[in-house]
C-alpha atoms as a PDB file:
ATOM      1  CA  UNK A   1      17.242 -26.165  -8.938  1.00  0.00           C
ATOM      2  CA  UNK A   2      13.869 -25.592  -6.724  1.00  0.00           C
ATOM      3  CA  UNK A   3      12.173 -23.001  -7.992  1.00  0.00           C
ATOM      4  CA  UNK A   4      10.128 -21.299  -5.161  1.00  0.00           C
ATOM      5  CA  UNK A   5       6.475 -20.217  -6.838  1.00  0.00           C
ATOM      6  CA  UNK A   6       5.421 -16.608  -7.851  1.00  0.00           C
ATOM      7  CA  UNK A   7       3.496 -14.905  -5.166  1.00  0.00           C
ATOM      8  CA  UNK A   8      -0.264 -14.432  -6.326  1.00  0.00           C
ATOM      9  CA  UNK A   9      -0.741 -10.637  -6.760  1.00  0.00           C
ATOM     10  CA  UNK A  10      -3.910  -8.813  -8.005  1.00  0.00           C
ATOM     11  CA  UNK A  11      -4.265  -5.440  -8.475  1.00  0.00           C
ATOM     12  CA  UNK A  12      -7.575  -3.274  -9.201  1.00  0.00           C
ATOM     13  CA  UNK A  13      -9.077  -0.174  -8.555  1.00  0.00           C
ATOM     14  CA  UNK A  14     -11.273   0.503  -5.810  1.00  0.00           C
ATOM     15  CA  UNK A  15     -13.325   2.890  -4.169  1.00  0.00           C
ATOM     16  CA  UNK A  16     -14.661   7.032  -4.647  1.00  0.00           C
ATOM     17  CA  UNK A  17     -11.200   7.942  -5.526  1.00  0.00           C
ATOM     18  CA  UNK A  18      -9.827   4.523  -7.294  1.00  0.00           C
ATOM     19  CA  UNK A  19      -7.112   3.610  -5.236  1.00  0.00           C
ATOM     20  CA  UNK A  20      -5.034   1.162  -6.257  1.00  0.00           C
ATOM     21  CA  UNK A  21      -5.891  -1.882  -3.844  1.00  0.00           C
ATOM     22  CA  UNK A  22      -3.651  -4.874  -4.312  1.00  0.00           C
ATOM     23  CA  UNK A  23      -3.920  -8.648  -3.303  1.00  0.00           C
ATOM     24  CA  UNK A  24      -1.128 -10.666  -1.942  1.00  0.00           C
ATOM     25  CA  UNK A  25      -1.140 -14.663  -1.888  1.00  0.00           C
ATOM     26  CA  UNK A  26       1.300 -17.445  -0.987  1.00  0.00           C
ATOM     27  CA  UNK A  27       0.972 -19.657  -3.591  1.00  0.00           C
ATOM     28  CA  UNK A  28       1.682 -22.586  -1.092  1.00  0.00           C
ATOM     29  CA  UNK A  29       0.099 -21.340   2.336  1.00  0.00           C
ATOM     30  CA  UNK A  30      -2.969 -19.515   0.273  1.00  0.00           C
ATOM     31  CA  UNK A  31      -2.440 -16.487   3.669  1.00  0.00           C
ATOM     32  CA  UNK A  32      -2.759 -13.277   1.977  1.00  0.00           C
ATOM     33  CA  UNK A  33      -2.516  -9.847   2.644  1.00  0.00           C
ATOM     34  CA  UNK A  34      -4.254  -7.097   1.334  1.00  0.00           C
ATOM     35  CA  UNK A  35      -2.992  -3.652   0.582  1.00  0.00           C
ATOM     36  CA  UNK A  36      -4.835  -0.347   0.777  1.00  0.00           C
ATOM     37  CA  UNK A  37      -8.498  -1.547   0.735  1.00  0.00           C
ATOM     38  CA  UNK A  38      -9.736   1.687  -0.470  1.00  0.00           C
ATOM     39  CA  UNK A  39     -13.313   0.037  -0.929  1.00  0.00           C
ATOM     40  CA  UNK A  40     -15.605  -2.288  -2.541  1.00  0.00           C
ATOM     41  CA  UNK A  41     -15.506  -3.974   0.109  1.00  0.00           C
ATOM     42  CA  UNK A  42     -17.324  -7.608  -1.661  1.00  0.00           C
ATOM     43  CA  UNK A  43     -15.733  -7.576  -4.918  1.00  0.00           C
ATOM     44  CA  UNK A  44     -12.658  -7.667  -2.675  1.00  0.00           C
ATOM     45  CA  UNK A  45     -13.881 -10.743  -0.611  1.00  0.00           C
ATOM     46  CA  UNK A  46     -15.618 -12.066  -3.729  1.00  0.00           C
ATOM     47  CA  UNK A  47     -11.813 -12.546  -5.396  1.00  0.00           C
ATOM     48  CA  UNK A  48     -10.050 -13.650  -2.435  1.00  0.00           C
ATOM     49  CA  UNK A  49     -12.553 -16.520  -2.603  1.00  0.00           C
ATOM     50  CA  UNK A  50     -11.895 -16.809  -6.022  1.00  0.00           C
ATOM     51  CA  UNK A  51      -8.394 -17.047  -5.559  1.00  0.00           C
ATOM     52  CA  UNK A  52      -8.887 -19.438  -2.638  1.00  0.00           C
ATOM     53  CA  UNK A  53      -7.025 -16.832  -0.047  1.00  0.00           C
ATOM     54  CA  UNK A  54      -7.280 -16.755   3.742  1.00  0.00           C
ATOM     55  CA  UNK A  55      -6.713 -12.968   4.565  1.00  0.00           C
ATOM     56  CA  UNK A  56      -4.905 -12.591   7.190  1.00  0.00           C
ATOM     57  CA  UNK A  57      -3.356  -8.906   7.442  1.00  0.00           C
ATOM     58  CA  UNK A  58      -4.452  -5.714   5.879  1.00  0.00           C
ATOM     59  CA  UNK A  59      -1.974  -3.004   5.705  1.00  0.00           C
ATOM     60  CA  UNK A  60      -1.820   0.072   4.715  1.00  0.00           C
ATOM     61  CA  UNK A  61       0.858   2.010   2.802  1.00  0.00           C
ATOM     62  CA  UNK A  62      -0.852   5.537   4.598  1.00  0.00           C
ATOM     63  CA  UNK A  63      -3.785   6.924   6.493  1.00  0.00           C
ATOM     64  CA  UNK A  64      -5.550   8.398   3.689  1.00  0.00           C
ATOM     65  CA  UNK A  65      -9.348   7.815   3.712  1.00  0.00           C
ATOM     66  CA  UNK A  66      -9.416   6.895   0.225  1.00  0.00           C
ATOM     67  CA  UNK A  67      -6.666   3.845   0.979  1.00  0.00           C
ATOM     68  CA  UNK A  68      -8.774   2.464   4.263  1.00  0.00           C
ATOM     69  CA  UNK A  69     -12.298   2.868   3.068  1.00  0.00           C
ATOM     70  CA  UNK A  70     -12.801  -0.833   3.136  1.00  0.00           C
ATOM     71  CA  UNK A  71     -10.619  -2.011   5.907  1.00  0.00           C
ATOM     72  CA  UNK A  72     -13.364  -2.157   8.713  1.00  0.00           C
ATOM     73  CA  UNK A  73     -15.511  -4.280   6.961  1.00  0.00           C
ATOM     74  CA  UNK A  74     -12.819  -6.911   5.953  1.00  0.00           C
ATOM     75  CA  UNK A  75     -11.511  -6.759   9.780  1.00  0.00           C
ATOM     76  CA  UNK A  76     -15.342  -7.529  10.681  1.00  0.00           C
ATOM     77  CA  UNK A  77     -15.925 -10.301   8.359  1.00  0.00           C
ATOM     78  CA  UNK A  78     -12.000 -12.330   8.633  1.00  0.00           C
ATOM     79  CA  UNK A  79     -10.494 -11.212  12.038  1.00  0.00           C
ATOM     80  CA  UNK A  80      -7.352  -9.879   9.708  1.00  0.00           C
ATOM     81  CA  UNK A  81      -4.766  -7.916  11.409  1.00  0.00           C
ATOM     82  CA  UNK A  82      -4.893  -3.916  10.613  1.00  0.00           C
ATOM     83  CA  UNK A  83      -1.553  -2.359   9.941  1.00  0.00           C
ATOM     84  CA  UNK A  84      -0.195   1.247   9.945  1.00  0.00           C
ATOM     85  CA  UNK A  85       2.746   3.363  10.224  1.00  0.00           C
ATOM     86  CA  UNK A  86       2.620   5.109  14.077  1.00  0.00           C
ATOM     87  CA  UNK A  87       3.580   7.999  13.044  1.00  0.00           C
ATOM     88  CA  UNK A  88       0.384   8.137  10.541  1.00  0.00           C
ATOM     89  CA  UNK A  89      -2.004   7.753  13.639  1.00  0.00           C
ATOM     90  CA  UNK A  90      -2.971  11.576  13.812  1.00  0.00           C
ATOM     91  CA  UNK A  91      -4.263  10.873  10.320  1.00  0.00           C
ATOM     92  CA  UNK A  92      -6.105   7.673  11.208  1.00  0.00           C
ATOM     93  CA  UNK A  93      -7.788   9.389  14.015  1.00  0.00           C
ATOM     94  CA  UNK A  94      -8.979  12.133  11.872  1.00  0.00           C
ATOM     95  CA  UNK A  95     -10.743   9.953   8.755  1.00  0.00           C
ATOM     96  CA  UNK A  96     -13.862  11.053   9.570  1.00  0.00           C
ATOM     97  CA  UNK A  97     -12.923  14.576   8.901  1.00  0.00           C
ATOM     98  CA  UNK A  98     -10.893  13.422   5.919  1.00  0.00           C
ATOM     99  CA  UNK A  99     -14.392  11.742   4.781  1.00  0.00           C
ATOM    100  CA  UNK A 100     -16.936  14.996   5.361  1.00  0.00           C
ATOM    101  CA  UNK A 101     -13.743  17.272   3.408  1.00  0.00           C
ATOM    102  CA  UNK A 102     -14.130  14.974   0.340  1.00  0.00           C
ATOM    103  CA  UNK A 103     -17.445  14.269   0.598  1.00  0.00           C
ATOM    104  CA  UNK A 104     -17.132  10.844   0.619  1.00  0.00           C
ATOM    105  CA  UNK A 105     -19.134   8.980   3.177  1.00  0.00           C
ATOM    106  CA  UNK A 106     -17.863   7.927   6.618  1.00  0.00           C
ATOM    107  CA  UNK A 107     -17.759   4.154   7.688  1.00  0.00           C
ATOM    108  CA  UNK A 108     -15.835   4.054  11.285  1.00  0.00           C
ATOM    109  CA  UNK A 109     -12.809   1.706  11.283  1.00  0.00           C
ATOM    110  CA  UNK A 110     -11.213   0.476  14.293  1.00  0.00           C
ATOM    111  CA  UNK A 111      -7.991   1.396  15.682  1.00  0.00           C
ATOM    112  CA  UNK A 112      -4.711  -0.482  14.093  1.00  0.00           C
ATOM    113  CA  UNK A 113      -3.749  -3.652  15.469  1.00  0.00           C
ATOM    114  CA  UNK A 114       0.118  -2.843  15.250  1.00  0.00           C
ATOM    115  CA  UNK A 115       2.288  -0.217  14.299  1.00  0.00           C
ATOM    116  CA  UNK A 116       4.275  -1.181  10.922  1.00  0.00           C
ATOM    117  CA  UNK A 117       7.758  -0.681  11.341  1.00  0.00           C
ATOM    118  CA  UNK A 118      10.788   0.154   8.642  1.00  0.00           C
ATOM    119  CA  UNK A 119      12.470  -3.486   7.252  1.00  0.00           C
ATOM    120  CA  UNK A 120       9.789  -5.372   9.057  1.00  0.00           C
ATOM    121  CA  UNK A 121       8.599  -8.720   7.547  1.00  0.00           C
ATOM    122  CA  UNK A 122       5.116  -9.047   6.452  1.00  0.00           C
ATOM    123  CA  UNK A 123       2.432 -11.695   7.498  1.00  0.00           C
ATOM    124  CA  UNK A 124       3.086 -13.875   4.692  1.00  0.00           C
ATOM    125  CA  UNK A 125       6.720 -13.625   4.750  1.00  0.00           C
ATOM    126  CA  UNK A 126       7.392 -13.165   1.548  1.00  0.00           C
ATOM    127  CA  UNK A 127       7.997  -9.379   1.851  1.00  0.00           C
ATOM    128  CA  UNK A 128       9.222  -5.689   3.772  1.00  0.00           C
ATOM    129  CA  UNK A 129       7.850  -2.984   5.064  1.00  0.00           C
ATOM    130  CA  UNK A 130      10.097  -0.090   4.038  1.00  0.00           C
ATOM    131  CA  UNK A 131       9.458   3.143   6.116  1.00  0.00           C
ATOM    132  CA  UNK A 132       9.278   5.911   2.731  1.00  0.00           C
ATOM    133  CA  UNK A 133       8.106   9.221   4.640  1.00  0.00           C
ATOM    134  CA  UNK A 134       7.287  12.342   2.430  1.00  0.00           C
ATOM    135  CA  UNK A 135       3.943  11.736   0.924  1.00  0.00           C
ATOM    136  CA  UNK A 136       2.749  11.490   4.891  1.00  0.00           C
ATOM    137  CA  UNK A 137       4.999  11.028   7.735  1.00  0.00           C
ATOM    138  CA  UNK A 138       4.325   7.388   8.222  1.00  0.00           C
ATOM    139  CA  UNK A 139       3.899   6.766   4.472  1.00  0.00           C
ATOM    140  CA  UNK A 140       5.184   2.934   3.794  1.00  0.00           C
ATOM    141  CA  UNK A 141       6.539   0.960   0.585  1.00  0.00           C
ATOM    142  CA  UNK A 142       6.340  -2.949   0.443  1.00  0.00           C
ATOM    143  CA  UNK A 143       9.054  -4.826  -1.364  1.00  0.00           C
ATOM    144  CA  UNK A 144       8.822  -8.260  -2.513  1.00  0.00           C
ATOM    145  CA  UNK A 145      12.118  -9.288  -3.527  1.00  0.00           C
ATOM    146  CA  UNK A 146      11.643 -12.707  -4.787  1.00  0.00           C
ATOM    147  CA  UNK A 147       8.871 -11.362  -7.212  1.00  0.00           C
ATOM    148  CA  UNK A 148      10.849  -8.055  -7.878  1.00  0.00           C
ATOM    149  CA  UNK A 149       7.481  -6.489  -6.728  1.00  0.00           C
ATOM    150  CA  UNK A 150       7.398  -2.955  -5.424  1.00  0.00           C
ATOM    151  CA  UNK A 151       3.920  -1.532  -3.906  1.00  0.00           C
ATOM    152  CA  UNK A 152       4.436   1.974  -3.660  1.00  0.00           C
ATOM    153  CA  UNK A 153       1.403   3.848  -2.595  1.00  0.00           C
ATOM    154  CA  UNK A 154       1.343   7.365  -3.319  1.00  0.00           C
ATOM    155  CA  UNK A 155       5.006   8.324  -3.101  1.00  0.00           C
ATOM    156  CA  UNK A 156       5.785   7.291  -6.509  1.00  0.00           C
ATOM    157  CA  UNK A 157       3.194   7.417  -9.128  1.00  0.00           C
ATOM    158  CA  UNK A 158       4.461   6.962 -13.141  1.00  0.00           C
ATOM    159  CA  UNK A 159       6.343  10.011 -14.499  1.00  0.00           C
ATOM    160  CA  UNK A 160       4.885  11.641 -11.287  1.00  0.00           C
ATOM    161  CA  UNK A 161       5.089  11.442  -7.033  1.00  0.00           C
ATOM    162  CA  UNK A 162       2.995  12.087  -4.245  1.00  0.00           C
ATOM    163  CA  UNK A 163       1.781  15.299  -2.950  1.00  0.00           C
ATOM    164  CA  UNK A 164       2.812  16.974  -0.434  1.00  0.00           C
ATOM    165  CA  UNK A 165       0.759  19.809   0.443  1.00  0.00           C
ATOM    166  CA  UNK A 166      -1.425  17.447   2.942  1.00  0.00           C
ATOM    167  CA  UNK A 167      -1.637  16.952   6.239  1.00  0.00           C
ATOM    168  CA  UNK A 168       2.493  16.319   7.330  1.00  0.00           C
ATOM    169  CA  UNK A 169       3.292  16.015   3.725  1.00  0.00           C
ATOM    170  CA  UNK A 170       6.691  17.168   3.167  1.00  0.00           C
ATOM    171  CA  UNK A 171       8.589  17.526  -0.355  1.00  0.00           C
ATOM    172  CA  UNK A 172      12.191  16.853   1.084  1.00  0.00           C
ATOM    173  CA  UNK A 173      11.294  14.102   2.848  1.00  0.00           C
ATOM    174  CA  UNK A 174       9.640  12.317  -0.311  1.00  0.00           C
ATOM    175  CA  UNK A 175      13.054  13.215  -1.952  1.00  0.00           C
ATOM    176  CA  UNK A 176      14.868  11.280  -0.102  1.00  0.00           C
ATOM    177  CA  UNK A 177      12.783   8.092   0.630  1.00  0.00           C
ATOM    178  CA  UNK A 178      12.168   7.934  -3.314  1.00  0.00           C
ATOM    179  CA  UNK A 179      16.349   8.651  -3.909  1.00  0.00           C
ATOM    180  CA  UNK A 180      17.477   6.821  -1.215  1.00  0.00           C
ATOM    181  CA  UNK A 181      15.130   3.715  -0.496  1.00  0.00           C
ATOM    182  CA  UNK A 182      13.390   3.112  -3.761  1.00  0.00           C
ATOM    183  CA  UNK A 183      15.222   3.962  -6.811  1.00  0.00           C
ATOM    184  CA  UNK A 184      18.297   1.718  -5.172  1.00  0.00           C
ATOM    185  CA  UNK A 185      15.940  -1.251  -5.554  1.00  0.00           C
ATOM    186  CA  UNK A 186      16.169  -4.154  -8.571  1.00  0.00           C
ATOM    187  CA  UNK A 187      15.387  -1.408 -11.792  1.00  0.00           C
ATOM    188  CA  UNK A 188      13.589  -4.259 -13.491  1.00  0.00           C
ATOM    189  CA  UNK A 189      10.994  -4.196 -10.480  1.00  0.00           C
ATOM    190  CA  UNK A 190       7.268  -3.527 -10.926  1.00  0.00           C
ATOM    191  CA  UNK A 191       6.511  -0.612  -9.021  1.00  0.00           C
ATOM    192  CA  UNK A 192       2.226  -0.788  -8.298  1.00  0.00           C
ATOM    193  CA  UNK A 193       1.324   2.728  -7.780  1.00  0.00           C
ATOM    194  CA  UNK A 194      -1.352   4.415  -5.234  1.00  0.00           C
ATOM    195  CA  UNK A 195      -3.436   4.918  -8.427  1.00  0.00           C
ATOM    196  CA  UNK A 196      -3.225   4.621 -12.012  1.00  0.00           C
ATOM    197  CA  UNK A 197      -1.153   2.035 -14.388  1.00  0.00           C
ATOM    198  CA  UNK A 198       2.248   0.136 -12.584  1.00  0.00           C
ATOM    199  CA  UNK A 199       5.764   1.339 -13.745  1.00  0.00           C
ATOM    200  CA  UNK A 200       9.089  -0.065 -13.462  1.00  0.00           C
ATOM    201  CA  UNK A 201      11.941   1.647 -11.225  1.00  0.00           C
ATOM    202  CA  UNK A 202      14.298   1.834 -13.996  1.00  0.00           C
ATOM    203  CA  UNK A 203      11.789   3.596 -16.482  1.00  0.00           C
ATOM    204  CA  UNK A 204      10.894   6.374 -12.805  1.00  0.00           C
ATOM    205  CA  UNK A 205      15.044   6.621 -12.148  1.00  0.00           C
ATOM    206  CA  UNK A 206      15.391   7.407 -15.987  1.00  0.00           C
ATOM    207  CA  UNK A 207      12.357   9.380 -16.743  1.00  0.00           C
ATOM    208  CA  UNK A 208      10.419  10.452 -13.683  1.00  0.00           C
ATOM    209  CA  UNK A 209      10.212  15.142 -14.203  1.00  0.00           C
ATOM    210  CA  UNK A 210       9.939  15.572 -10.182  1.00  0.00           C
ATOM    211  CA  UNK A 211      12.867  13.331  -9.591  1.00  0.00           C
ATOM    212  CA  UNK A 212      15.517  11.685 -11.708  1.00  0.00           C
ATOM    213  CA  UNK A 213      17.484   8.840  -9.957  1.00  0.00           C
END
């Protein structure tokens, strides 16, 4: 039987706050995506050469400054796409301020090309956007099926979830997207986290304090 290729993925911390920024390849195409350029903005371009990636898309699983801090700069340099949930705008339009609170500084990003929506495919077509609100309102997973490949953001962390006393952060709502739309996914995936090491859905639904599956 065929056997289609693993996806190239690369994860690494990046940025004031070490967000988890992740790097998606087609094996065969070499179009990638990247998720949550939170900065270091040239050792991210400096391993997409590496790899031999085109970037093509950068998306973002929230409109947290410390997820986007990079994302104008790779824009600038590759003409990539920029990709948010709508309903996370009020936060886009308000990094600055999210910036001068944590005193990190401000580079200006431009506006999102489109508006992610829930179960849409991504630019390389390998995966889905899954709407996960809770965390923020427009808060997004990614799930790559064929690579049982789960990129989270900051709704579920390992043993822990996202917070919810920011801006539109709500604890029911991160309930239910984790309940509902994660833990019903393949419990041998590899869930890559907003920040610190992966975990697997199986290990969250049997383990996770905040919520057990």
């Amino acid at each position: 039987m065929h056997q289609t290729p693993s996806l190239i993925r690369e994860t690494f911390p990046v940025g004031p706050l070490q967000c988890n920024c992740t790097l998606i390849g087609d094996p065969v195409s070499k179009k990638a995506i990247v998720v949550d350029p939170g900065g270091d903005h040239q050792f991210i371009f400096k391993r997409l050469d590496e790899l031999g990636l085109k970037l093509v898309s950068i998306i973002h699983t929230h409109a947290h400054l410390d997820h986007f801090l990079a994302s104008g700069e790779l824009k600038k340099v590759t003409g990539a796409t920029l990709h948010l949930h709508k309903e996370d705008q009020f936060l886009w339009d308000n990094l600055e301020m999210q910036c001068k609170m944590f005193g990190v500084p401000y580079t200006p990003v431009p506006a999102p090309d489109q508006w992610l929506s829930d179960d849409e495919e991504l630019a390389c077509g390998c995966g889905v956007a899954l709407h996960t609100p809770g965390h923020t309102p427009g808060s997004m997973s990614f799930w790559f099926p064929q690579d049982k490949l789960l990129i989270a953001g900051d709704t579920l962390f390992r043993r822990g979830i996202g917070r919810t006393d920011l801006w539109g952060g709500d604890y029911r709502q991160i309930e239910q997207s984790i309940r509902q739309r994660l833990y019903s996914l393949d419990e041998d995936a590899v869930v890559v986290t907003g920040h610190g090491p992966d975990t697997r859905i199986g290990d969250e639904i049997r383990e996770n304090p905040f919520i057990r599956g």
